[in-house]
N, C-alpha and C. Protein backbone atom coordinates (compact mmCIF):
# COMPACT_ATOMS: atom_id res chain seq x y z
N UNK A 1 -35.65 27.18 58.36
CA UNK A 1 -35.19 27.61 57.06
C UNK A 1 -36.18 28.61 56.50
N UNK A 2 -35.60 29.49 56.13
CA UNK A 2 -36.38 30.55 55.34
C UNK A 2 -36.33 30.63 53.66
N UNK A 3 -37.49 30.06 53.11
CA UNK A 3 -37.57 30.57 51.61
C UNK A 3 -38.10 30.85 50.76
N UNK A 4 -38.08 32.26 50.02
CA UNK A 4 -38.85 33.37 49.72
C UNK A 4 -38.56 33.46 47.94
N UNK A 5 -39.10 33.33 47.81
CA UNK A 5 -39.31 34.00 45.77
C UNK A 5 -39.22 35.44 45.38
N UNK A 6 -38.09 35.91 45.10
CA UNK A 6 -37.59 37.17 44.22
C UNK A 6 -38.16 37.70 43.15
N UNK A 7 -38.07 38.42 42.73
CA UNK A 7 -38.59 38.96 41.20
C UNK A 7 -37.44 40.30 40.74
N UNK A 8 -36.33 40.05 39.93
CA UNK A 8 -35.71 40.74 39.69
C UNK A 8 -35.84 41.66 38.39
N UNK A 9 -35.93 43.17 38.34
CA UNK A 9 -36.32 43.28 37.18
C UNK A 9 -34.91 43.97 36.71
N UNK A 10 -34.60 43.89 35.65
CA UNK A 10 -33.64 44.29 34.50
C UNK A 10 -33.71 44.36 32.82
N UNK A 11 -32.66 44.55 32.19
CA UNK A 11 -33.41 44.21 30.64
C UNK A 11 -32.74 42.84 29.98
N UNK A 12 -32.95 42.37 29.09
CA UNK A 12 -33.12 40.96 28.54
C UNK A 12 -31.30 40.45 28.43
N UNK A 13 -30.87 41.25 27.54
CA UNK A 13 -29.31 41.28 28.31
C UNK A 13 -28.59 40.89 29.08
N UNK A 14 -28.97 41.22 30.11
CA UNK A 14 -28.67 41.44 31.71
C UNK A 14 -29.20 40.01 32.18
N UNK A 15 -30.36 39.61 31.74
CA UNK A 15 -31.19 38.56 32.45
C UNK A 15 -30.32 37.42 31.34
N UNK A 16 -30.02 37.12 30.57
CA UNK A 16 -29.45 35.76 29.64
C UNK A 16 -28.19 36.36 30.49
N UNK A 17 -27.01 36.69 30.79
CA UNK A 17 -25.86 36.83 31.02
C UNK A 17 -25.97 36.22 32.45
N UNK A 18 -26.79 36.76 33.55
CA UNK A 18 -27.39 36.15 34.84
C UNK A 18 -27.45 34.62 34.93
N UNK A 19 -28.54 34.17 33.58
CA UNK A 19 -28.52 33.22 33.94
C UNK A 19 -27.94 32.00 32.89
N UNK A 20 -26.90 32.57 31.78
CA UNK A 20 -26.07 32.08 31.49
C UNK A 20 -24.48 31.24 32.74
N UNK A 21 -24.03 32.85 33.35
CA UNK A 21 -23.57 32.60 34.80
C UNK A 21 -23.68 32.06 36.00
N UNK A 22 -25.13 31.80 36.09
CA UNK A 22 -26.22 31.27 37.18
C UNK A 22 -25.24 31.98 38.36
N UNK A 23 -25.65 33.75 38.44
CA UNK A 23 -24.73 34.44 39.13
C UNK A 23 -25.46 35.70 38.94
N UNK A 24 -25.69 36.64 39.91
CA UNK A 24 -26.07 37.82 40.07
C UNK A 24 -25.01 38.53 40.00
N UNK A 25 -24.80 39.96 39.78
CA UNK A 25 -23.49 40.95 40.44
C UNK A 25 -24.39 41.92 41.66
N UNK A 26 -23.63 41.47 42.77
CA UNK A 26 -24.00 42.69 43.57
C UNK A 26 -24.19 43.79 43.15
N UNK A 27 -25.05 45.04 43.94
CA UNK A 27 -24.83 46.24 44.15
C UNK A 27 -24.58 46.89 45.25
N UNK A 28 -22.99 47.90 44.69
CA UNK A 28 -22.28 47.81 46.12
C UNK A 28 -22.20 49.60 46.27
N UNK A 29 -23.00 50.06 45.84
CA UNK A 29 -23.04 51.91 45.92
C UNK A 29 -23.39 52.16 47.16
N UNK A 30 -23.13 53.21 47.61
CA UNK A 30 -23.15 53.60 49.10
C UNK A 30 -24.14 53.95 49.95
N UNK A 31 -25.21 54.17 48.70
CA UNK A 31 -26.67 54.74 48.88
C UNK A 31 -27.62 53.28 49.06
N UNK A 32 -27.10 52.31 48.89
CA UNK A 32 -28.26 51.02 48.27
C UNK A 32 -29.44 50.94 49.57
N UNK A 33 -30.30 50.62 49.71
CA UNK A 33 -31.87 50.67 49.93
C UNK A 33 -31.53 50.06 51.35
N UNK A 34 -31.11 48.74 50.71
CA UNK A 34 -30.55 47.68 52.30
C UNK A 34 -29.32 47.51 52.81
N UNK A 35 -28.45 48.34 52.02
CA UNK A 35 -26.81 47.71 51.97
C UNK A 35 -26.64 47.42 50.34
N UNK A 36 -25.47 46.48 50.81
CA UNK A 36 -24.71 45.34 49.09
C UNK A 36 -25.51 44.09 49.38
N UNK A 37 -25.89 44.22 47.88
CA UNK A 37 -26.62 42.89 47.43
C UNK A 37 -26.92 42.92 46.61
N UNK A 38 -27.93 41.97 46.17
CA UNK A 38 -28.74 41.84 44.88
C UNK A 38 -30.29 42.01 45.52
N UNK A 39 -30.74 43.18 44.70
CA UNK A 39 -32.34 43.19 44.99
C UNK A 39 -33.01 42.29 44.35
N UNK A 40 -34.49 41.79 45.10
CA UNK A 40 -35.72 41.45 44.43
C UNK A 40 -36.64 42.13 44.89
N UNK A 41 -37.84 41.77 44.57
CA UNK A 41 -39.23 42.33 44.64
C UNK A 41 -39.75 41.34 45.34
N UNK A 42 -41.22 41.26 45.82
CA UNK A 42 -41.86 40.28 46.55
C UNK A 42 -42.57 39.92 45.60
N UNK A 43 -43.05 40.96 44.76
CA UNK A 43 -44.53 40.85 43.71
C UNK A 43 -43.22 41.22 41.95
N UNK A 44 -44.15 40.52 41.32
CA UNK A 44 -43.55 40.63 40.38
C UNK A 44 -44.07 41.63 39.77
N UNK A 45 -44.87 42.77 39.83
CA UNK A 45 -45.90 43.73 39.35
C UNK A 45 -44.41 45.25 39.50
N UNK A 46 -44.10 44.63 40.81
CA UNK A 46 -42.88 45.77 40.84
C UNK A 46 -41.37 45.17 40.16
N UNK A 47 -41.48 43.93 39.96
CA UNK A 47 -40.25 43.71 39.12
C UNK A 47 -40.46 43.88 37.84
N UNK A 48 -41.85 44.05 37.14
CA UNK A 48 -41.67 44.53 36.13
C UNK A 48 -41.88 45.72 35.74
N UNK A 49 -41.87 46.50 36.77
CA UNK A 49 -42.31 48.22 36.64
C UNK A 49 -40.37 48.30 36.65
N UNK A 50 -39.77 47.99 37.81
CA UNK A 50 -38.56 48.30 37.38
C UNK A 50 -38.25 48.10 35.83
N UNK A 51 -38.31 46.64 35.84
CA UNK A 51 -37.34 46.03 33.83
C UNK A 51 -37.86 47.54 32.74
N UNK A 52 -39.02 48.04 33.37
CA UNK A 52 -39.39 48.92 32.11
C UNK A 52 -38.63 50.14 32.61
N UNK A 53 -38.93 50.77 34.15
CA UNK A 53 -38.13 51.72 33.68
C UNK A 53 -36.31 51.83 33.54
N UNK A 54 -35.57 50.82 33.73
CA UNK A 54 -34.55 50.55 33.87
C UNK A 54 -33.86 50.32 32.12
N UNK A 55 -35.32 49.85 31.69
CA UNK A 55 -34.82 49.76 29.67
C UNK A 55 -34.76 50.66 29.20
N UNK A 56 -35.53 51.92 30.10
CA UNK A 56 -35.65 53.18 29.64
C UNK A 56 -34.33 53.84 28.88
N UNK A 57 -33.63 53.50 30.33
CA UNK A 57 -31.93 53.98 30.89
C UNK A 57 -31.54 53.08 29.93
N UNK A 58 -31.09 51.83 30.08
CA UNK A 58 -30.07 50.94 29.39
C UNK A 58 -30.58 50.56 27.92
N UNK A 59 -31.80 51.29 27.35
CA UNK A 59 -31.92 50.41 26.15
C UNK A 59 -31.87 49.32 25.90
N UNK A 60 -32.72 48.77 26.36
CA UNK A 60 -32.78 47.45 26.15
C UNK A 60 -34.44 46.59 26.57
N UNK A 61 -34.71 45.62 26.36
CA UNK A 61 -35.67 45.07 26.11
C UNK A 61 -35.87 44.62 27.92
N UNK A 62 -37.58 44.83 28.51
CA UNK A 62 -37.41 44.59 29.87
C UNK A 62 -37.16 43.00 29.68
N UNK A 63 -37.16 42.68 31.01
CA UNK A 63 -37.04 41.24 31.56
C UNK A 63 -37.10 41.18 33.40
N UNK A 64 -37.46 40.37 33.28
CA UNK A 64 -38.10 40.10 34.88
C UNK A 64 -36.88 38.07 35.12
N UNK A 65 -36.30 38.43 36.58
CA UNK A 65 -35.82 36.62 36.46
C UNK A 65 -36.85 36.19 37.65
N UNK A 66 -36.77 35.08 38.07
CA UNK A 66 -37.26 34.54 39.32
C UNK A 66 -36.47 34.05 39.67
N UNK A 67 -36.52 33.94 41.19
CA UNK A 67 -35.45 33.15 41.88
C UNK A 67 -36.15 32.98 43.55
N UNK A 68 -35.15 31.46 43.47
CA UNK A 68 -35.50 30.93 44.66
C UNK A 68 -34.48 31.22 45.69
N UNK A 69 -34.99 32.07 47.06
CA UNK A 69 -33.99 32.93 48.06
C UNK A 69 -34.13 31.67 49.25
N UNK A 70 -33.17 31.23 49.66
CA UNK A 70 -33.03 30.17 50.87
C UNK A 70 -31.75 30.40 51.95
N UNK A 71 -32.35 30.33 53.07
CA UNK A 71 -31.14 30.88 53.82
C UNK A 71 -31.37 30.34 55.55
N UNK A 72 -30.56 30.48 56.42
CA UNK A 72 -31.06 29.52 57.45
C UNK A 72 -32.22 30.78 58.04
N UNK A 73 -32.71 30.47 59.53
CA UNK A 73 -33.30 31.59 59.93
C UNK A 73 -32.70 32.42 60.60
N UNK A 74 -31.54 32.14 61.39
CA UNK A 74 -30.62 33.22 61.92
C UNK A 74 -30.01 34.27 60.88
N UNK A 75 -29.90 33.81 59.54
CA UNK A 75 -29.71 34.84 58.48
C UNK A 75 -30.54 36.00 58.07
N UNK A 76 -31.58 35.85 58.39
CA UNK A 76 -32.72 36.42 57.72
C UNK A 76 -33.38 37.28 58.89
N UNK A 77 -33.27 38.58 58.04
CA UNK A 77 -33.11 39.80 59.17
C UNK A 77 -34.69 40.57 58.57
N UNK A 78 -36.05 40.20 59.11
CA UNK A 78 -37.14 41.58 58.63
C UNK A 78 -37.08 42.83 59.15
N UNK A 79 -37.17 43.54 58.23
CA UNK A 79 -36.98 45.07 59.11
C UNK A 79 -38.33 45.68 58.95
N UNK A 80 -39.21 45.21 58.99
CA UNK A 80 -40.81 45.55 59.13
C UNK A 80 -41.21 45.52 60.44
N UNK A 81 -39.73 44.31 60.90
CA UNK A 81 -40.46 44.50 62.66
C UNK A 81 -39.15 45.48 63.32
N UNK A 82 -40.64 46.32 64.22
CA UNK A 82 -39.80 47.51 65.23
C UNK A 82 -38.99 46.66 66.10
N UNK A 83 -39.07 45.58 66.38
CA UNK A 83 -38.17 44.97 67.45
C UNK A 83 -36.81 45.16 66.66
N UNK A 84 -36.46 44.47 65.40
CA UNK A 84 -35.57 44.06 64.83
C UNK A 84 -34.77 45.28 64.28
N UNK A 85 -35.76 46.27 64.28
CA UNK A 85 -34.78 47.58 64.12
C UNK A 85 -34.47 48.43 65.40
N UNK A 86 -34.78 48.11 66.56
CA UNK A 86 -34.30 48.06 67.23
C UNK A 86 -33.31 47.43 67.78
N UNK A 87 -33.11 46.16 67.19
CA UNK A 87 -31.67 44.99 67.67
C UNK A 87 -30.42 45.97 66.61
N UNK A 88 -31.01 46.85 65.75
CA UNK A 88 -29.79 47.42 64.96
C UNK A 88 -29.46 48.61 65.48
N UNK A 89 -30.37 49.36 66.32
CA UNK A 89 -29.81 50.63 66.79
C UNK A 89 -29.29 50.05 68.11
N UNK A 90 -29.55 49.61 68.98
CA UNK A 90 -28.91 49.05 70.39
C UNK A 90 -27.36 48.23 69.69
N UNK A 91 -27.10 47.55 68.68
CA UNK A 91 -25.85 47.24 67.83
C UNK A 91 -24.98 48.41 67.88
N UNK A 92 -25.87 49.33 67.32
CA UNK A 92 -24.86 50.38 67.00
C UNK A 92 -24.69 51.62 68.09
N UNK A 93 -25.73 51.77 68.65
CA UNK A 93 -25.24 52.37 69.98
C UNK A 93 -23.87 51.32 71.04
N UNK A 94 -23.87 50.25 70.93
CA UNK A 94 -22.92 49.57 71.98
C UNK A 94 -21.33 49.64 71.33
N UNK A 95 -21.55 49.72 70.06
CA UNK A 95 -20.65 49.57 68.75
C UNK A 95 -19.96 51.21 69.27
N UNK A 96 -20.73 52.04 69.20
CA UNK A 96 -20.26 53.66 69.30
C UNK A 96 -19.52 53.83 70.69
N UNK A 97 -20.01 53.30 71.52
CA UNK A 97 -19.29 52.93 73.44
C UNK A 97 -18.79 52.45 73.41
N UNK A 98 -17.84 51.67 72.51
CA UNK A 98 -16.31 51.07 72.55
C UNK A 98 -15.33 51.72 72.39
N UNK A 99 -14.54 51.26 73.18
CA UNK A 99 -13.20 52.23 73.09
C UNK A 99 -12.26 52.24 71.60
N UNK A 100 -13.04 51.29 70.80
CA UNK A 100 -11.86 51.28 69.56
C UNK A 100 -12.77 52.17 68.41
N UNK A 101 -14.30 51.95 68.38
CA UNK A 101 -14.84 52.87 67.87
C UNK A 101 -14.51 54.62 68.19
N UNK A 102 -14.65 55.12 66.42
CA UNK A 102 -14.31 56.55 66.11
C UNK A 102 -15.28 56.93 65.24
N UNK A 103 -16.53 56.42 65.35
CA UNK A 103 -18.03 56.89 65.42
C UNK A 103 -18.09 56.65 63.59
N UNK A 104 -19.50 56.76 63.39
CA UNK A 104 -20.27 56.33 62.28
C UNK A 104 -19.16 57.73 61.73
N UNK A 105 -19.13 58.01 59.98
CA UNK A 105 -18.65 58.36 59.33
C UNK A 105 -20.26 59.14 58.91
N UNK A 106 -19.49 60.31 58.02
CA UNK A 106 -20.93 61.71 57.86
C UNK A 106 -21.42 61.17 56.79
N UNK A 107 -22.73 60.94 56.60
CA UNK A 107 -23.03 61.08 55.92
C UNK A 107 -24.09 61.81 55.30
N UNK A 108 -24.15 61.69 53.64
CA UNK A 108 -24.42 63.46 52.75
C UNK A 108 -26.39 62.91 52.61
N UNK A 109 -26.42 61.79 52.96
CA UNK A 109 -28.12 61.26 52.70
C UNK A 109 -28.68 60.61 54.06
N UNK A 110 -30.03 60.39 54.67
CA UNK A 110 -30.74 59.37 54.75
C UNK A 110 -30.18 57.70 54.39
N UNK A 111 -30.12 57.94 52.73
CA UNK A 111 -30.37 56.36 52.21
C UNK A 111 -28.64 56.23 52.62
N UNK A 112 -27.62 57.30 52.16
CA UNK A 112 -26.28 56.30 52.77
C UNK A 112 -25.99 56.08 54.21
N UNK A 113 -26.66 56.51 55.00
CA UNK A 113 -26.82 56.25 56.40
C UNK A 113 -27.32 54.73 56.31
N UNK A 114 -28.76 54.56 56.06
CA UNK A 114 -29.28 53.41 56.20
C UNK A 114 -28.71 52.10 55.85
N UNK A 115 -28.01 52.54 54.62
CA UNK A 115 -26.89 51.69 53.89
C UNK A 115 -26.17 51.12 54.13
N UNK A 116 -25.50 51.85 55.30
CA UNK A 116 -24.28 51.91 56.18
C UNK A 116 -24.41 51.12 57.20
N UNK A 117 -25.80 51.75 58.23
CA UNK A 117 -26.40 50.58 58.84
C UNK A 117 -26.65 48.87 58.81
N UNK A 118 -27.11 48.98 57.54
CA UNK A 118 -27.53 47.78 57.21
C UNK A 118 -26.37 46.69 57.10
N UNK A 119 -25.23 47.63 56.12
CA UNK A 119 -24.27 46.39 55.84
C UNK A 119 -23.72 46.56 56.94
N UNK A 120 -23.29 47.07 58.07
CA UNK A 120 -22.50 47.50 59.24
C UNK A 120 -23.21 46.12 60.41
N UNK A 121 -24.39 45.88 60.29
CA UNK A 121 -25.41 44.95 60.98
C UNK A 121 -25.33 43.66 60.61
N UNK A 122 -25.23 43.68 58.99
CA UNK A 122 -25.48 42.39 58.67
C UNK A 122 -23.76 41.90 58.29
N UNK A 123 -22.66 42.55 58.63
CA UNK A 123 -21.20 41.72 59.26
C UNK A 123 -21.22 41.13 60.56
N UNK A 124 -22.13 42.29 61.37
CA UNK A 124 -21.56 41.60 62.60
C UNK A 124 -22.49 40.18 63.08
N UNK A 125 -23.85 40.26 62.38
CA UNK A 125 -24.59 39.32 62.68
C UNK A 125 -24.92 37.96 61.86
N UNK A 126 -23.88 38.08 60.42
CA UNK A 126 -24.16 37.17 59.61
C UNK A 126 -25.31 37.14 58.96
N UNK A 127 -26.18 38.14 58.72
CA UNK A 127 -27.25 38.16 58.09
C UNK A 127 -26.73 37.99 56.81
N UNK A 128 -27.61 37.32 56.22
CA UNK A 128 -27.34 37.00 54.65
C UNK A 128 -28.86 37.50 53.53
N UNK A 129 -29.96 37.62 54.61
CA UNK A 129 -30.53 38.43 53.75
C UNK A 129 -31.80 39.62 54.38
N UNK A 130 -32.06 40.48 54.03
CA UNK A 130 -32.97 41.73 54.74
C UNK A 130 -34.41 41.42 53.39
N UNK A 131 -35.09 41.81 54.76
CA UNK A 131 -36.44 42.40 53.73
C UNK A 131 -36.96 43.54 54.34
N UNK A 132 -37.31 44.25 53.36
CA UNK A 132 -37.94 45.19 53.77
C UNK A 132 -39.07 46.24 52.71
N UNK A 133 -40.16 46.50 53.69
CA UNK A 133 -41.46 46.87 52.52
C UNK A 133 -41.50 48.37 52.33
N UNK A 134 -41.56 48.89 51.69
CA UNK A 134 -41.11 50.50 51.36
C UNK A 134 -42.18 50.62 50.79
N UNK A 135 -42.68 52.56 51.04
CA UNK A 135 -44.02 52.74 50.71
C UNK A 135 -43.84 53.57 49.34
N UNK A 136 -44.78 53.47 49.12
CA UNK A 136 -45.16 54.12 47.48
C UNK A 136 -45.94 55.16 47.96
N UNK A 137 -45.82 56.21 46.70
CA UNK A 137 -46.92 57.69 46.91
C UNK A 137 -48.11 57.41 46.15
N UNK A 138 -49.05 57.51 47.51
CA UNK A 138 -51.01 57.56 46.68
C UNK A 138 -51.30 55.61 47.39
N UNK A 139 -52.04 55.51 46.88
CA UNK A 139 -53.50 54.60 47.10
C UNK A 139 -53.73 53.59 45.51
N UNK A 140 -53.87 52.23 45.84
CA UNK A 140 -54.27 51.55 44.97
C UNK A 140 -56.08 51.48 44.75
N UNK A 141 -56.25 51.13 43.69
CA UNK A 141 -57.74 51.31 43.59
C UNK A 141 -58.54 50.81 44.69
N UNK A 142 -58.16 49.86 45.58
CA UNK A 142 -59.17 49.82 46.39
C UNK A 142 -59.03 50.12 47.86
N UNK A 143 -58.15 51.36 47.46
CA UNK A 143 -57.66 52.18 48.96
C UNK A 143 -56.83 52.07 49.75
N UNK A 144 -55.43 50.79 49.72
CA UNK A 144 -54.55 50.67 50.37
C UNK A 144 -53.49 51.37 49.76
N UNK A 145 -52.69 51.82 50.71
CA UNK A 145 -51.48 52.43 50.54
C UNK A 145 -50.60 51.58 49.64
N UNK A 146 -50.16 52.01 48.75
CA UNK A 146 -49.12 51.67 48.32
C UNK A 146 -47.70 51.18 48.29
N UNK A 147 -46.98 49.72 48.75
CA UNK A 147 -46.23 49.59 48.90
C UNK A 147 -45.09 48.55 48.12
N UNK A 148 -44.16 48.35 48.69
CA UNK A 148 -42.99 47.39 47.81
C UNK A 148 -42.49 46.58 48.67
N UNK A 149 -42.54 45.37 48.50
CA UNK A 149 -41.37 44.37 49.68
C UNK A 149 -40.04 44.57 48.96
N UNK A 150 -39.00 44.55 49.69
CA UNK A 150 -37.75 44.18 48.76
C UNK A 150 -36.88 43.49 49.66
N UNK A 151 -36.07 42.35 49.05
CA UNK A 151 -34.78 41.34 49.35
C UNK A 151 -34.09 42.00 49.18
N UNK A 152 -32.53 42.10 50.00
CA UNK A 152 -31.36 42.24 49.76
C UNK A 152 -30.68 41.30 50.06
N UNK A 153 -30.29 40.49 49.06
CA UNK A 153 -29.51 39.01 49.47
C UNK A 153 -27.85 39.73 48.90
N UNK A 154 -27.38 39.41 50.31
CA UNK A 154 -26.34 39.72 50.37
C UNK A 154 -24.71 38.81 49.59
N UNK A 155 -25.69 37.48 48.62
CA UNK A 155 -24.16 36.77 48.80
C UNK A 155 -24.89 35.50 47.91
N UNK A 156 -24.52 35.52 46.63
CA UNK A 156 -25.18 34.65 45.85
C UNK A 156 -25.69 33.15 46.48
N UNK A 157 -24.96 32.70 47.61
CA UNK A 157 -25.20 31.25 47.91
C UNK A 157 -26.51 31.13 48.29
N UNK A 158 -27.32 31.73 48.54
CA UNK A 158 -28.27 31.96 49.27
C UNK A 158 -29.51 31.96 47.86
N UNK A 159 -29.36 32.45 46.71
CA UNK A 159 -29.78 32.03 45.33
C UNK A 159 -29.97 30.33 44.64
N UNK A 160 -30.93 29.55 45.13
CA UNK A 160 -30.79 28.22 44.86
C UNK A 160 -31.58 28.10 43.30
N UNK A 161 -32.17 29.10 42.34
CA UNK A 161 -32.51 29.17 41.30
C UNK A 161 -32.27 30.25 40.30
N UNK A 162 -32.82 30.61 39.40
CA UNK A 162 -32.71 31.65 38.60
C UNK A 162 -33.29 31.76 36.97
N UNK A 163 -34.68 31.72 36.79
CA UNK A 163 -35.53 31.89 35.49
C UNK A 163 -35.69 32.81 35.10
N UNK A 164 -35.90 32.80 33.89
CA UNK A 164 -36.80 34.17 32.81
C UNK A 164 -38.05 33.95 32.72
N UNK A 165 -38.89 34.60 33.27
CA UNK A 165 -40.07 34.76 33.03
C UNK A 165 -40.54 35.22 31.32
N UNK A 166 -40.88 34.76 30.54
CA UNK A 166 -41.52 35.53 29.47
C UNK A 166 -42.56 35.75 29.37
């Protein structure tokens, strides 16, 4: 069993309606980071850099939730390891050599490619959730590169909590 602690950032709004519902809404845009899901953070330092700049946009007061991510281990797909992104291009190369396949569809980005990938991977394999650590531009004060973990939980069941941090 795999289970990992989220940090979602949004504004205060958003976070009482969440967990009024005890229910996320996907995000299902074509561009998304991992696919459709609901993002978290690993560190809450980046869930609350989002809530602020995201209040920017929506007006509204930040907020950060927590949540508890649980899922079996065949669900849970890291894409930090080269092996495992390799189990997605050998997918989709075998996927393209079928006779019923009529090839990946164009796309205008990078991120809706990856997008595409991701949710295209995680049907055929039942993944229910991705992580993956994305880099930041520049150096933290004591010289490491800059980076972000992020969840894409694909499917609320997999959500066994949901708090407001204040």
């Amino acid at each position: 069993m795999v289970e990992l602690t989220g940090y979602h950032g949004t504004i205060k709004e958003n976070a009482k309606k969440i967990i009024k519902e005890n229910h996320y809404k996907l995000s299902t845009k074509n561009d998304e980071w991992l696919g459709d899901g609901i993002y978290f953070f690993k560190d809450i330092f980046w869930a609350n850099y989002w809530a602020r700049m995201v209040s920017k946009n929506w007006h509204g007061q930040p907020a950060v939730l927590k949540s508890l991510i649980s899922c079996k281990n065949e669900e849970y797909f890291d894409l930090d390891s080269v092996d495992n992104k390799k189990k997605i291009e050998n997918s989709l190369k075998d996927f393209a050599n079928t006779e019923s396949s009529v090839g990946a569809p164009n796309f205008e980005n990078k991120e809706e490619m990856r997008s595409f990938y991701c949710n295209f991977y995680a049907e055929l394999n039942n993944i229910l959730v991705y992580s993956c650590n994305f880099p930041r531009a520049g150096f933290d004060d004591l010289g490491f590169p800059k980076t972000q973990v992020q969840y894409c939980v694909r499917d609320n069941s997999a959500i066994k909590s949901i708090e407001i941090l204040e």
